[in-house]
C-alpha atoms as a PDB file:
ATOM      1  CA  UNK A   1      14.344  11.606 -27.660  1.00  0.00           C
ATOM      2  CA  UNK A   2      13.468  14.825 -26.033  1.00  0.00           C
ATOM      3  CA  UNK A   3      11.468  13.411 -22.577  1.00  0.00           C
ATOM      4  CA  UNK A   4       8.873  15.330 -20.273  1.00  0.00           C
ATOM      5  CA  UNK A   5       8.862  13.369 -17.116  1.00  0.00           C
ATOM      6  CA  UNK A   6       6.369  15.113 -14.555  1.00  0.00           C
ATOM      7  CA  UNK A   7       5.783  12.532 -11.447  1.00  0.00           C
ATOM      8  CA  UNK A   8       7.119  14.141  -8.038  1.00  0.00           C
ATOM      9  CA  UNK A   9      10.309  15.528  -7.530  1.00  0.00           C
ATOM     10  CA  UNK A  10      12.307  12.675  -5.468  1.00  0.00           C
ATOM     11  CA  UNK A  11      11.518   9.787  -7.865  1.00  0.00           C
ATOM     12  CA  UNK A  12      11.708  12.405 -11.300  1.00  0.00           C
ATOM     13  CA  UNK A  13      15.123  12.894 -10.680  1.00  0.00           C
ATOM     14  CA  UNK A  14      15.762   8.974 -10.356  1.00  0.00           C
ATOM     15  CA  UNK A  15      14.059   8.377 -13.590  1.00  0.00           C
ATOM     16  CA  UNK A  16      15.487  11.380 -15.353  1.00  0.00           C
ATOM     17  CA  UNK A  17      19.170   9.987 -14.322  1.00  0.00           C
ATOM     18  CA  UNK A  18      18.315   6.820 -16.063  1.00  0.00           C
ATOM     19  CA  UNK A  19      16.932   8.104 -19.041  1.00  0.00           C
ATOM     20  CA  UNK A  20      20.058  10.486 -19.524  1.00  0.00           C
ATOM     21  CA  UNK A  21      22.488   7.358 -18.996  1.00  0.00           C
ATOM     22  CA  UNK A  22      20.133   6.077 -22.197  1.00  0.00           C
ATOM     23  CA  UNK A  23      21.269   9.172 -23.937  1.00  0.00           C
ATOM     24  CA  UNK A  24      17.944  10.920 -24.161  1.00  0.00           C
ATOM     25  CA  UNK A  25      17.691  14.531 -23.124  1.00  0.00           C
ATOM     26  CA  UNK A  26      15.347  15.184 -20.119  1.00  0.00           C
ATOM     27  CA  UNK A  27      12.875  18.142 -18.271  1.00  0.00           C
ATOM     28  CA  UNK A  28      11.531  17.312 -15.227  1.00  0.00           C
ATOM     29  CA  UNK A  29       8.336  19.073 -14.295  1.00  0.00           C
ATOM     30  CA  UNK A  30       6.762  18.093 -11.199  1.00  0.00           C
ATOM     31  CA  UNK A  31       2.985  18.055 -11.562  1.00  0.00           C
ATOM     32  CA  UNK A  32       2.543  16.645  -8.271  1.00  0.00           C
ATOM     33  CA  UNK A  33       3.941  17.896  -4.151  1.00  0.00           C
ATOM     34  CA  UNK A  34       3.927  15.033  -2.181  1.00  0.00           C
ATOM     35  CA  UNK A  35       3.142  15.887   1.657  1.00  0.00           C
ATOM     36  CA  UNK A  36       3.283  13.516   4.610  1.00  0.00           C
ATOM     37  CA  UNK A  37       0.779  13.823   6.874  1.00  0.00           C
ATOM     38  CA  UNK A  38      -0.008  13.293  11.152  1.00  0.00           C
ATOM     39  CA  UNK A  39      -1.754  10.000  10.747  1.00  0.00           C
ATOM     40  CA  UNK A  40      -2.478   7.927  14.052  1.00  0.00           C
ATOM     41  CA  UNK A  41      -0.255   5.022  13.871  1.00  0.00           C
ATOM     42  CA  UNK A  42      -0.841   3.298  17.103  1.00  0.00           C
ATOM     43  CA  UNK A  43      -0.992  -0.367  16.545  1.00  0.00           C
ATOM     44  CA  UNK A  44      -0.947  -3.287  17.471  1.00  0.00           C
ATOM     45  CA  UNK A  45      -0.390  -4.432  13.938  1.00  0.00           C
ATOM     46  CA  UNK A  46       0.685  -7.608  12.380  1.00  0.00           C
ATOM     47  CA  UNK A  47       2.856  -6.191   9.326  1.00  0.00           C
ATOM     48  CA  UNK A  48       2.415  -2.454   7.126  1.00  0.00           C
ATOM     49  CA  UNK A  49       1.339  -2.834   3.363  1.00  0.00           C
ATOM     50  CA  UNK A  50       2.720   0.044   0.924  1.00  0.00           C
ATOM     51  CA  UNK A  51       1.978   0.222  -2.771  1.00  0.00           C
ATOM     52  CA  UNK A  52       4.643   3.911  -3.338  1.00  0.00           C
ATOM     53  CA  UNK A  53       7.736   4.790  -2.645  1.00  0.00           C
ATOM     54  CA  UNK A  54       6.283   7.956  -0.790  1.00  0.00           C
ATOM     55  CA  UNK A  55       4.668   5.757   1.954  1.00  0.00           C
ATOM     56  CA  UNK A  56       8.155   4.895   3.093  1.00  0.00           C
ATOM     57  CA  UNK A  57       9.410   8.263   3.677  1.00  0.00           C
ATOM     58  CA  UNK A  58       6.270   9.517   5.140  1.00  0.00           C
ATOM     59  CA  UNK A  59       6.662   6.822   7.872  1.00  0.00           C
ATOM     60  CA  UNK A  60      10.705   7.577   8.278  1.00  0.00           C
ATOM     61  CA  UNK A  61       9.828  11.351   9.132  1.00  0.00           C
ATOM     62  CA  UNK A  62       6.428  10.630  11.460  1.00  0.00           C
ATOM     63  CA  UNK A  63       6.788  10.886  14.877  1.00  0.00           C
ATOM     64  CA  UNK A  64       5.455   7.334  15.602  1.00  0.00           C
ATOM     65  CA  UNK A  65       7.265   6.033  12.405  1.00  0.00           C
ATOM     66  CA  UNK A  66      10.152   4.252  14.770  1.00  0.00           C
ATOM     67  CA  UNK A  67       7.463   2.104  16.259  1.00  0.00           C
ATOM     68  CA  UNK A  68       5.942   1.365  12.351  1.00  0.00           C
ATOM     69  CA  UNK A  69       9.638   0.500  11.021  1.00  0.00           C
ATOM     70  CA  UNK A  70      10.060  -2.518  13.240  1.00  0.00           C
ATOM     71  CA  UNK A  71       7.025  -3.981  11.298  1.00  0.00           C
ATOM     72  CA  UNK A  72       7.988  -6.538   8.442  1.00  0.00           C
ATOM     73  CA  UNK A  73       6.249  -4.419   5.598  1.00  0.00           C
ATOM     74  CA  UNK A  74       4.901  -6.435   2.562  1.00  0.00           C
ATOM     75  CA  UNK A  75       5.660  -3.413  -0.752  1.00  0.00           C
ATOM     76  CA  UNK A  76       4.130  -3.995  -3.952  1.00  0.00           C
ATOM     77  CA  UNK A  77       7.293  -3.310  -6.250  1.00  0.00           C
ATOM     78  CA  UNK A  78      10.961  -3.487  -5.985  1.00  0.00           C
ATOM     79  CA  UNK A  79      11.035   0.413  -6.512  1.00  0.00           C
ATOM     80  CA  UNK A  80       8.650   0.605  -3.080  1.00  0.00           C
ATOM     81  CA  UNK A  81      10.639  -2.423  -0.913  1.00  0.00           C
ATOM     82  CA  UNK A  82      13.990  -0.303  -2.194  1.00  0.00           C
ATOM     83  CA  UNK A  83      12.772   3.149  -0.547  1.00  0.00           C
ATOM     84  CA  UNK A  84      11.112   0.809   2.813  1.00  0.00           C
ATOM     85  CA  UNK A  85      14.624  -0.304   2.815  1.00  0.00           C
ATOM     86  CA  UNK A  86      16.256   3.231   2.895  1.00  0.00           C
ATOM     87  CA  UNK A  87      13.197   4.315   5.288  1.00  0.00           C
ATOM     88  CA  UNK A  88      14.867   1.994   7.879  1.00  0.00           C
ATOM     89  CA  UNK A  89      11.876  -1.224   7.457  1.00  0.00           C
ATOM     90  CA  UNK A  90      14.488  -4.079   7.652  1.00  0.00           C
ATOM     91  CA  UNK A  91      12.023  -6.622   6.498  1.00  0.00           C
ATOM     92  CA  UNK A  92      10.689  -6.348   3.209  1.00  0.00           C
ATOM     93  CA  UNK A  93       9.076  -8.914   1.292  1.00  0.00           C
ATOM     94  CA  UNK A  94       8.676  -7.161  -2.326  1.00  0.00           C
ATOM     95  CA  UNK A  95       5.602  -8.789  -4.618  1.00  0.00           C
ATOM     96  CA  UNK A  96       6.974  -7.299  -7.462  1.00  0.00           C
ATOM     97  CA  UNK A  97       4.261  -6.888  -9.585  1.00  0.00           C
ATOM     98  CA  UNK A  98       0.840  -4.768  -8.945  1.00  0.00           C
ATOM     99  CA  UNK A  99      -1.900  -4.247  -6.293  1.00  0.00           C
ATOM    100  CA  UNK A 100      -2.959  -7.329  -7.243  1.00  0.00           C
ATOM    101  CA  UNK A 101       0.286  -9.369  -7.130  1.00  0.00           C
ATOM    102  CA  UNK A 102       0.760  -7.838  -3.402  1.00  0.00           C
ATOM    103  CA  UNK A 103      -3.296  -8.603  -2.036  1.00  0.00           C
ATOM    104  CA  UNK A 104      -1.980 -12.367  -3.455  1.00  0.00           C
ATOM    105  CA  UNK A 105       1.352 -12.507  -1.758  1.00  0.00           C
ATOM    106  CA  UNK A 106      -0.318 -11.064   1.478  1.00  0.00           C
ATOM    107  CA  UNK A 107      -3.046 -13.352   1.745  1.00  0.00           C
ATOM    108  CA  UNK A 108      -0.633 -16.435   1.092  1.00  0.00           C
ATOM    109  CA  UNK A 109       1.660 -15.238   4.028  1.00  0.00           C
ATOM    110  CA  UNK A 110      -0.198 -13.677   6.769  1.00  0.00           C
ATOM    111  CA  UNK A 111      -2.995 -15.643   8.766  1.00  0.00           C
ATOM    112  CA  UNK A 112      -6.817 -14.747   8.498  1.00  0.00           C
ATOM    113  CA  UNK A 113      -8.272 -13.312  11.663  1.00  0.00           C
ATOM    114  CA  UNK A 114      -5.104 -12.412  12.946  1.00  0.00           C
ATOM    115  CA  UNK A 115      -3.611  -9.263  14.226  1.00  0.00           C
ATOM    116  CA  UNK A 116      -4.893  -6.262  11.851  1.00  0.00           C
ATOM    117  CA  UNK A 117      -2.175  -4.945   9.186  1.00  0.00           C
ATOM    118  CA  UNK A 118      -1.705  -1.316   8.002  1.00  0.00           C
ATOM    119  CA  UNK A 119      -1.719  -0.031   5.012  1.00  0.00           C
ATOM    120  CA  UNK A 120      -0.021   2.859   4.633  1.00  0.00           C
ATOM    121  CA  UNK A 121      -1.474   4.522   2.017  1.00  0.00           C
ATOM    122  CA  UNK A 122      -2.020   7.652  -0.079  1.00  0.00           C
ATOM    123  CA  UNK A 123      -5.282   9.946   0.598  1.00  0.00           C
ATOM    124  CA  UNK A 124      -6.148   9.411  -3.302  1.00  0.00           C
ATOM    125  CA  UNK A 125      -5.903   5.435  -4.222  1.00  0.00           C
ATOM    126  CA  UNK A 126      -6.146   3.208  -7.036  1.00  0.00           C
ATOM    127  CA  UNK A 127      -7.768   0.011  -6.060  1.00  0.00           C
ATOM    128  CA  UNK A 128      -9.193  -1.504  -2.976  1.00  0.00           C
ATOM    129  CA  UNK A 129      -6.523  -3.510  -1.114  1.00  0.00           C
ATOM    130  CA  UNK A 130      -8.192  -3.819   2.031  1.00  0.00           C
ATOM    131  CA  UNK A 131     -11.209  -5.124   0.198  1.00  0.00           C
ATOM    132  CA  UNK A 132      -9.187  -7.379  -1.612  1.00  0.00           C
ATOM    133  CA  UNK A 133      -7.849  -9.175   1.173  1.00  0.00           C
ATOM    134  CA  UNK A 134     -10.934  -9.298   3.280  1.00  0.00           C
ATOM    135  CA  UNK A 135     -12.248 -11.323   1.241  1.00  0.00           C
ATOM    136  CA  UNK A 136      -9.102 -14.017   2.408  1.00  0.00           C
ATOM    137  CA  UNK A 137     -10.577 -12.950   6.175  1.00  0.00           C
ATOM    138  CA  UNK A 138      -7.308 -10.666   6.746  1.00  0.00           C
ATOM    139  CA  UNK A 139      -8.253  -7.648   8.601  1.00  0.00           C
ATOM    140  CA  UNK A 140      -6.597  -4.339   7.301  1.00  0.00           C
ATOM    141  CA  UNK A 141      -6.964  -1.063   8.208  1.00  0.00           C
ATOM    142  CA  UNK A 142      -5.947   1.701   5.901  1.00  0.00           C
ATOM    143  CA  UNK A 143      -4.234   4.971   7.359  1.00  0.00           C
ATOM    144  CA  UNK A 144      -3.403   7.753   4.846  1.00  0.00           C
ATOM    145  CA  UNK A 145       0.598   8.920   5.291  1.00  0.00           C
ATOM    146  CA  UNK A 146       0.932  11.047   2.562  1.00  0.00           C
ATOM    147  CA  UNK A 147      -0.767  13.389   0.089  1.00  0.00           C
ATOM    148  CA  UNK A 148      -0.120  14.764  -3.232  1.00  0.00           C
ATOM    149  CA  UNK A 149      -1.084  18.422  -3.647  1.00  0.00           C
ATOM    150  CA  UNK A 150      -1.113  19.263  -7.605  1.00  0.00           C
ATOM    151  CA  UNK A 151       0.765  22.038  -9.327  1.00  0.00           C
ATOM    152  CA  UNK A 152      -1.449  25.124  -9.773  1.00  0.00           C
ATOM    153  CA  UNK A 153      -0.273  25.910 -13.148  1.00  0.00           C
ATOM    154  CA  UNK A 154       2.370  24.297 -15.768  1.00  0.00           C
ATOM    155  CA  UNK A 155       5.844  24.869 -14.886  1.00  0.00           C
ATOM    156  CA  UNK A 156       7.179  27.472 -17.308  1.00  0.00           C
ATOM    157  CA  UNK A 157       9.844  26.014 -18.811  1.00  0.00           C
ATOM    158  CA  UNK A 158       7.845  22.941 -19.560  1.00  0.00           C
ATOM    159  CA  UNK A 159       5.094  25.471 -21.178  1.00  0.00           C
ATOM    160  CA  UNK A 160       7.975  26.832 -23.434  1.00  0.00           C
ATOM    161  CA  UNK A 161       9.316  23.496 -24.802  1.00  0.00           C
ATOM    162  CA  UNK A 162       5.978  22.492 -25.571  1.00  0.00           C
ATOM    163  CA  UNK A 163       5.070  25.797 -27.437  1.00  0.00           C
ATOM    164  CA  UNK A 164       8.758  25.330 -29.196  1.00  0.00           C
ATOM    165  CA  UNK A 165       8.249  22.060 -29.799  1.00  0.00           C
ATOM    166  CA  UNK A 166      11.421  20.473 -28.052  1.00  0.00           C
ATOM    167  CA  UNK A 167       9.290  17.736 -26.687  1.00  0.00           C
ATOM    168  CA  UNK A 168       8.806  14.007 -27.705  1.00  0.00           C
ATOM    169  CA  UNK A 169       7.256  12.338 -25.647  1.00  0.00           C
ATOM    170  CA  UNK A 170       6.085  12.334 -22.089  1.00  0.00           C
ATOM    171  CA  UNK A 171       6.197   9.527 -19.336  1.00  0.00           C
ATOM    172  CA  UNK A 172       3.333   8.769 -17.148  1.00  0.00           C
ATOM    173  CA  UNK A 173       3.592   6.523 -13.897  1.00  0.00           C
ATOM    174  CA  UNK A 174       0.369   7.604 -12.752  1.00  0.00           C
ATOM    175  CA  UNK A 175      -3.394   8.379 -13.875  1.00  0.00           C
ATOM    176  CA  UNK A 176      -3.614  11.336 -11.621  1.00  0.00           C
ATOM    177  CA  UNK A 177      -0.628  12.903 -12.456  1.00  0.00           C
ATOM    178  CA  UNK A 178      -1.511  12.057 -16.445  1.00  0.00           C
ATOM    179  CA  UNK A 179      -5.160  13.629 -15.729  1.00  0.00           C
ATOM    180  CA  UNK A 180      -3.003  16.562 -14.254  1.00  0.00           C
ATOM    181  CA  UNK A 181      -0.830  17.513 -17.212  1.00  0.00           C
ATOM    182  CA  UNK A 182      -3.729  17.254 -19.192  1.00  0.00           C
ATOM    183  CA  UNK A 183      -5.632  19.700 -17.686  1.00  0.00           C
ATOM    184  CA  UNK A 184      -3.039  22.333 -16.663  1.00  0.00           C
ATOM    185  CA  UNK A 185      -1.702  21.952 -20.074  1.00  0.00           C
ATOM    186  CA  UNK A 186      -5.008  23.127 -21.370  1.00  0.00           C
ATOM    187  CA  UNK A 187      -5.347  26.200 -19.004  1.00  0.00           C
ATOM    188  CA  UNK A 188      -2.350  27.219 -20.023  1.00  0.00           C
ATOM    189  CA  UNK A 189      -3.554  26.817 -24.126  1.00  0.00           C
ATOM    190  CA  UNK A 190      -1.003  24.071 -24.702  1.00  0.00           C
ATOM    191  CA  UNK A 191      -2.845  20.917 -24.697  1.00  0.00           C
ATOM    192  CA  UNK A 192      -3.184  20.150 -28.916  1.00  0.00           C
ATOM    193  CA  UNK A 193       1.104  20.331 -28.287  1.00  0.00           C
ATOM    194  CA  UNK A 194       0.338  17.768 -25.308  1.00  0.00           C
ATOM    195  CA  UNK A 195      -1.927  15.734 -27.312  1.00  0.00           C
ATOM    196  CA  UNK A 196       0.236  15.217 -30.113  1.00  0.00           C
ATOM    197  CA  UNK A 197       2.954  13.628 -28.275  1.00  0.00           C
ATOM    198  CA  UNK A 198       4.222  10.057 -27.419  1.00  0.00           C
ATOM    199  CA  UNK A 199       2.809   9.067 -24.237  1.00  0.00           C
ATOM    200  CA  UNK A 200       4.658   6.541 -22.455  1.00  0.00           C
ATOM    201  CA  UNK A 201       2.365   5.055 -19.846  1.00  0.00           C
ATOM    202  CA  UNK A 202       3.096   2.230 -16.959  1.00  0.00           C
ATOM    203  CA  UNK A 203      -0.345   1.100 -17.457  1.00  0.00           C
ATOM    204  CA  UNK A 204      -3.696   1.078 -18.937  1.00  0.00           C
ATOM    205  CA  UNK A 205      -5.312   2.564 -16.044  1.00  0.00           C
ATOM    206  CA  UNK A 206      -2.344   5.422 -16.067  1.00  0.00           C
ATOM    207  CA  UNK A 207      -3.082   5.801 -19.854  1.00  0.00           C
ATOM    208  CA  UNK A 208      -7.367   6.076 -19.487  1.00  0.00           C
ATOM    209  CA  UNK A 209      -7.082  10.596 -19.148  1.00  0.00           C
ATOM    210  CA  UNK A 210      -4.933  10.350 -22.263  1.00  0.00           C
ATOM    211  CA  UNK A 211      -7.587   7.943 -24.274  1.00  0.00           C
ATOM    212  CA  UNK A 212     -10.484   9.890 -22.939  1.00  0.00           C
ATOM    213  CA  UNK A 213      -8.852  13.468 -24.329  1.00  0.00           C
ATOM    214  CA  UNK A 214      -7.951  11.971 -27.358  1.00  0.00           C
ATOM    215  CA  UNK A 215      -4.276  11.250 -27.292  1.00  0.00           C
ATOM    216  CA  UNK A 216      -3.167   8.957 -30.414  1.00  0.00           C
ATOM    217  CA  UNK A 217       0.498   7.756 -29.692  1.00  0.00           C
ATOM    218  CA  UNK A 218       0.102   5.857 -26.392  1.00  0.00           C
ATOM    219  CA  UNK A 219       2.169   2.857 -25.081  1.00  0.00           C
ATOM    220  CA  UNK A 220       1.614   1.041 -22.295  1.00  0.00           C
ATOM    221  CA  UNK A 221       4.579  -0.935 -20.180  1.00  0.00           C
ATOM    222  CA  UNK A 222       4.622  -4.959 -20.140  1.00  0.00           C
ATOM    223  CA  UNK A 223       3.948  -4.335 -17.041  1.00  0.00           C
ATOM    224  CA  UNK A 224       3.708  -1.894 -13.856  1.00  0.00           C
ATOM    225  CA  UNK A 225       7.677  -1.416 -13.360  1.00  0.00           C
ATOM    226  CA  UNK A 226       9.795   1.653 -13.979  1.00  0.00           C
ATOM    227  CA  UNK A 227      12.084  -0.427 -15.262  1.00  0.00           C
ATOM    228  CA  UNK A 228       9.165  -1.822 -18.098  1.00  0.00           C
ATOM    229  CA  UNK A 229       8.881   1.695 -18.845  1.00  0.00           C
ATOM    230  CA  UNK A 230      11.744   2.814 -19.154  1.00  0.00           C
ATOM    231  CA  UNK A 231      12.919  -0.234 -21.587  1.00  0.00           C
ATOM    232  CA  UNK A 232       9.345   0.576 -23.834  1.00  0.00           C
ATOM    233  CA  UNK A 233      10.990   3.980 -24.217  1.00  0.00           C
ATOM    234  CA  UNK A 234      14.404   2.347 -25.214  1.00  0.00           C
ATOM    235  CA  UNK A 235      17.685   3.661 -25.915  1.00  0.00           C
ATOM    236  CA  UNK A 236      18.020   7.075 -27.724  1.00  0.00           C
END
């Protein structure tokens, strides 16, 4: 198949290498920038949370990050405990699953009304972690790392595939950058071409833009790994 994959540049390039070794042809299109940001980091803190990949470099590159990396760090996927790794965390407990699966491995490890964690988030979330395990009495305070910036218009070689027709299908790892395509696709008068594609999605949540604006051929992952994904899509 002929693949659109338009999550950040870093991990596109990742995913477009393994769909290639599945012998399907591949544009990447960024949609989103991600950005780290000058957070306050100054503890003391029990252990970091992260639920991306883009946490962990946004700690490696911070100023205070050195202090932050001797934490154990509890990551929500293997994809996120696999960049913490290359970050320089050296222990990583991965809950492989979703924000759910890591709130659950969290509050079965670390002590109620104990030293605060961090969670080293994103400025736009999904969820409520720190709700989730405050309810378990486990004090967390969330400190935003990173941001994604969106692309101000469609990249122009994705705008001419879509026009020629020369994509498939189109993968989706996240609801923002889903509700993105949509809408820069239809400033730039290409969203019926958007619409009528495959939409791979890793969940149901990622999938709601593409429901809401009418999409009709979505699939949704077993469940919220890359490598669920990327097996729904299949060999070419």
């Amino acid at each position: 198949m002929r693949l659109l994959v338009t999550r950040p540049e870093d991990d596109a390039v990742r995913t477009a290498a393994a769909l290639r070794a599945g012998g399907h042809s591949v544009l990447v299109a960024p949609l989103l920038r991600i950005e780290a940001l000058s957070a306050e980091l100054r503890g003391p803190w029990a252990a970091a949370l992260i639920t991306s990949a883009n946490a962990a470099r946004a700690v490696s590159v911070h100023r205070r990050g050195g202090d932050i990396l001797r934490l154990p760090v509890f990551a929500v996927g293997d994809r996120s405990a696999e960049a913490a790794r290359a970050a320089g965390f050296t222990d990583v407990i991965s809950a492989d699953g979703a924000v759910a699966d890591l709130a659950r491995l969290v509050a079965g490890r670390c002590a109620p009304r104990g030293a605060p964690l961090i969670y080293l988030a994103g400025e736009d979330r999904a969820g409520d972690l720190a709700g989730d395990l405050a309810a378990h009495g486990i004090d967390v305070r969330v400190v935003a790392v990173y941001r994604a910036r969106p692309a101000e218009a469609l990249p122009g070689d994705a705008a001419r595939a879509l026009v020629a027709g020369e994509i498939d299908a189109v993968l989706h790892y996240s609801r923002r950058s889903a509700a993105t395509l949509l809408r820069l696709a239809d400033e730039a008068q290409v969203l019926n071409a958007v619409l009528s594609l495959a939409h791979y999605c890793l969940s149901a949540e990622v999938a709601a833009p593409l429901r809401e604006r009418g999409a009709g051929q979505i699939r949704v992952a077993a469940s919220p790994r890359e490598t669920a994904l990327i097996d729904l899509v299949g060999p070419a």
